[in-house]
Protein backbone atom coordinates (compact mmCIF):
# COMPACT_ATOMS: atom_id res chain seq x y z
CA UNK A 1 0.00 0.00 0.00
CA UNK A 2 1.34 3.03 -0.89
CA UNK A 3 1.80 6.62 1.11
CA UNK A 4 -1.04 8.62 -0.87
CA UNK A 5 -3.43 5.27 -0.38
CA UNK A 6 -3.19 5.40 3.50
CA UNK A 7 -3.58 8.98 4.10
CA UNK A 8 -6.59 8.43 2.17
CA UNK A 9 -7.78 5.56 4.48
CA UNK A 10 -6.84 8.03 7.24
CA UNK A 11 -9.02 10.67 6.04
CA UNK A 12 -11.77 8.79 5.60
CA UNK A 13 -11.53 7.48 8.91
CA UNK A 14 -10.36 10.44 10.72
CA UNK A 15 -10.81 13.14 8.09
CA UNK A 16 -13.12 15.30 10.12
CA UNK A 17 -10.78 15.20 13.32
CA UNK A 18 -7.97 15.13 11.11
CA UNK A 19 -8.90 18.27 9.52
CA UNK A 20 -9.94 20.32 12.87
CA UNK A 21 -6.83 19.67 14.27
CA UNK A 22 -4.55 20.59 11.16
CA UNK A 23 -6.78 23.74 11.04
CA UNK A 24 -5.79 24.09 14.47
CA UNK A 25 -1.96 23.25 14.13
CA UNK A 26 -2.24 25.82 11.23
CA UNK A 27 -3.33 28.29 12.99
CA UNK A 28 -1.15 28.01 16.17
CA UNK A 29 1.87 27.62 13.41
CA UNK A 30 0.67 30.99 12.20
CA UNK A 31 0.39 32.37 15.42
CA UNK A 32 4.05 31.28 16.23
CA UNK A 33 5.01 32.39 13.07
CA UNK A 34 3.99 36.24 13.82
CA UNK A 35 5.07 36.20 17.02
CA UNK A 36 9.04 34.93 15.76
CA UNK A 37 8.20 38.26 13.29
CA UNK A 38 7.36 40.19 15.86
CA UNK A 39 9.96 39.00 18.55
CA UNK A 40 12.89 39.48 15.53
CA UNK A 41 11.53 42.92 14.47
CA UNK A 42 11.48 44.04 18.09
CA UNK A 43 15.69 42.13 18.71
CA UNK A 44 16.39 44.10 15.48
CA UNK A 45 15.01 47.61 16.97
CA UNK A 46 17.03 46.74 20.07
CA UNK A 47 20.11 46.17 18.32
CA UNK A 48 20.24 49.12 16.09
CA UNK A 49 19.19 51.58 19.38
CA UNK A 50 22.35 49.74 20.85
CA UNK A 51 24.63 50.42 17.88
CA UNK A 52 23.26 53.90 18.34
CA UNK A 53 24.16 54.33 22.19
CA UNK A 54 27.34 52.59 21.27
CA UNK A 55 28.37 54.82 18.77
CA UNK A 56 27.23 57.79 21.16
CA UNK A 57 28.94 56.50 23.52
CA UNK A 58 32.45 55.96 21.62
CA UNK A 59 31.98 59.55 19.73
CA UNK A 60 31.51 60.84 23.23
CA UNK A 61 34.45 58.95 24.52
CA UNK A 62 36.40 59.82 21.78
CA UNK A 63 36.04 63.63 22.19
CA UNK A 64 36.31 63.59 25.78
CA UNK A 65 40.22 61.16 25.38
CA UNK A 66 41.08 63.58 22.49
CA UNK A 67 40.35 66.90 24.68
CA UNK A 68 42.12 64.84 27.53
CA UNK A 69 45.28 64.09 25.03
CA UNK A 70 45.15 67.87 24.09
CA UNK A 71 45.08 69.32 27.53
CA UNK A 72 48.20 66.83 28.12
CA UNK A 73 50.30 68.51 25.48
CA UNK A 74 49.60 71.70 26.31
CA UNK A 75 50.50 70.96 30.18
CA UNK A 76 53.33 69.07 28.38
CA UNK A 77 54.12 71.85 26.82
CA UNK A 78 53.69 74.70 30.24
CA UNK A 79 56.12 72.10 32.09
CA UNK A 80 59.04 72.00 29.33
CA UNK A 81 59.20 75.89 29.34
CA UNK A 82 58.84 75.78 32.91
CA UNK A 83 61.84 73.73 33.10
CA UNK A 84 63.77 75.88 30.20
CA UNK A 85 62.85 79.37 32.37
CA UNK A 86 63.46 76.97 35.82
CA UNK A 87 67.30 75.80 33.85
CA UNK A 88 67.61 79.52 33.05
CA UNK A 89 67.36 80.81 36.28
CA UNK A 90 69.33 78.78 38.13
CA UNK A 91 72.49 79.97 35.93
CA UNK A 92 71.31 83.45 36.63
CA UNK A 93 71.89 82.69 40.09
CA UNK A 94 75.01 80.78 39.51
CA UNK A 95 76.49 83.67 38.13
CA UNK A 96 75.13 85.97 40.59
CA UNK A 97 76.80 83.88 42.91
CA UNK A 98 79.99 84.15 41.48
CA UNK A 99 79.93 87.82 40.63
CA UNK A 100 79.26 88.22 44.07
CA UNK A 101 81.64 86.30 45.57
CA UNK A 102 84.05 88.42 43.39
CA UNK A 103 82.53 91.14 44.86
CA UNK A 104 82.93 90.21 47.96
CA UNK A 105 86.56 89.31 47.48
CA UNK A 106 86.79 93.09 45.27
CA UNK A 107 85.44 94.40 48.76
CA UNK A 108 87.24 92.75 51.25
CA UNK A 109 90.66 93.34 48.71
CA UNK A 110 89.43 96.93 48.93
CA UNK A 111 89.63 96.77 52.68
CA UNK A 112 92.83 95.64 52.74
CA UNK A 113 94.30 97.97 50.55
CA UNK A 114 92.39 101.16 52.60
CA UNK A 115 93.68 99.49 55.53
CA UNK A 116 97.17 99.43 54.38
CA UNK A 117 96.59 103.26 53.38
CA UNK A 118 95.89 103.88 56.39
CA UNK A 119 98.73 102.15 58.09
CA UNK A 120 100.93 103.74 55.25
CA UNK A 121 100.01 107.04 56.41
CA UNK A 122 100.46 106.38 60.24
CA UNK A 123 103.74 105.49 59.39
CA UNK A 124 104.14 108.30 57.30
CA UNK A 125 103.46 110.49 60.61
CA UNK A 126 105.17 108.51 62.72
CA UNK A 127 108.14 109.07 60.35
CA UNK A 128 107.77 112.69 59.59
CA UNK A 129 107.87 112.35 63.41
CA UNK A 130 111.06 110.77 63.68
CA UNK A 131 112.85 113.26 61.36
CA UNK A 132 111.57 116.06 63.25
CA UNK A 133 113.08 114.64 66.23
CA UNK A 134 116.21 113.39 64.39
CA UNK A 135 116.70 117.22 62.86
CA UNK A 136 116.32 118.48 66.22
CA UNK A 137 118.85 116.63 67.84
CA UNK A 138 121.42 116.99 65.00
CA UNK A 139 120.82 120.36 65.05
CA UNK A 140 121.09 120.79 69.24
């Protein structure tokens, strides 16, 4: 007996039950089928609104590491001149250093030499002095 020949003898004897329920399986397959539709349409809309806060959400990222990277160089930037001026000044104050420790030595040379005026001169005196005293005894 052949395929075809037994679903006949099916439907014949179950044809009316046979047919409410296929109806019925139908239908709930239809049913199923709209609501897979319906599920994938609404797992598509929730991917694409997730691309979208992804991409939002990188852009904002983006702009926010970029500004970030920016401010870096210029701070960068602010501490190499800092350090130039910083270099700078600290051979300013070398060489203050030095010019006033040759001042100092200038200064305290200086003393010296008024000092030694000054002693010059005392013994100047004190010589003038003596002669005086020597004239006046040669002559007496």
């Amino acid at each position: 007996m052949t395929y075809d020949a037994c679903m006949l003898i099916f439907e014949i004897l179950y044809g009316r039950e046979f047919q409410v329920q296929k109806m019925a399986d139908e239908g709930t397959i239809n049913k199923l089928q709209i609501d897979l539709s319906v599920h994938r349409n609404h797992i598509e809309s929730l991917s694409r609104k997730l691309d979208k806060v992804y991409a939002d959400t990188e852009t904002k990222y983006y702009y926010e590491i970029q500004g970030l990277k920016d401010c870096l160089l210029v701070e960068q930037e602010e501490k190499n001149d800092l350090n130039k001026k910083f270099q700078e000044l600290e051979k300013e104050l070398l060489i203050s250093r030095s010019r006033l420790a040759e001042h100092q030595q200038d200064t305290t040379s200086s003393r010296h030499v008024e000092t030694l005026k000054q002693k010059i001169m005392k013994m100047r005196k004190e010589n003038e002095v003596l002669r005086r005293q020597l004239d006046c005894l040669k002559v007496g």
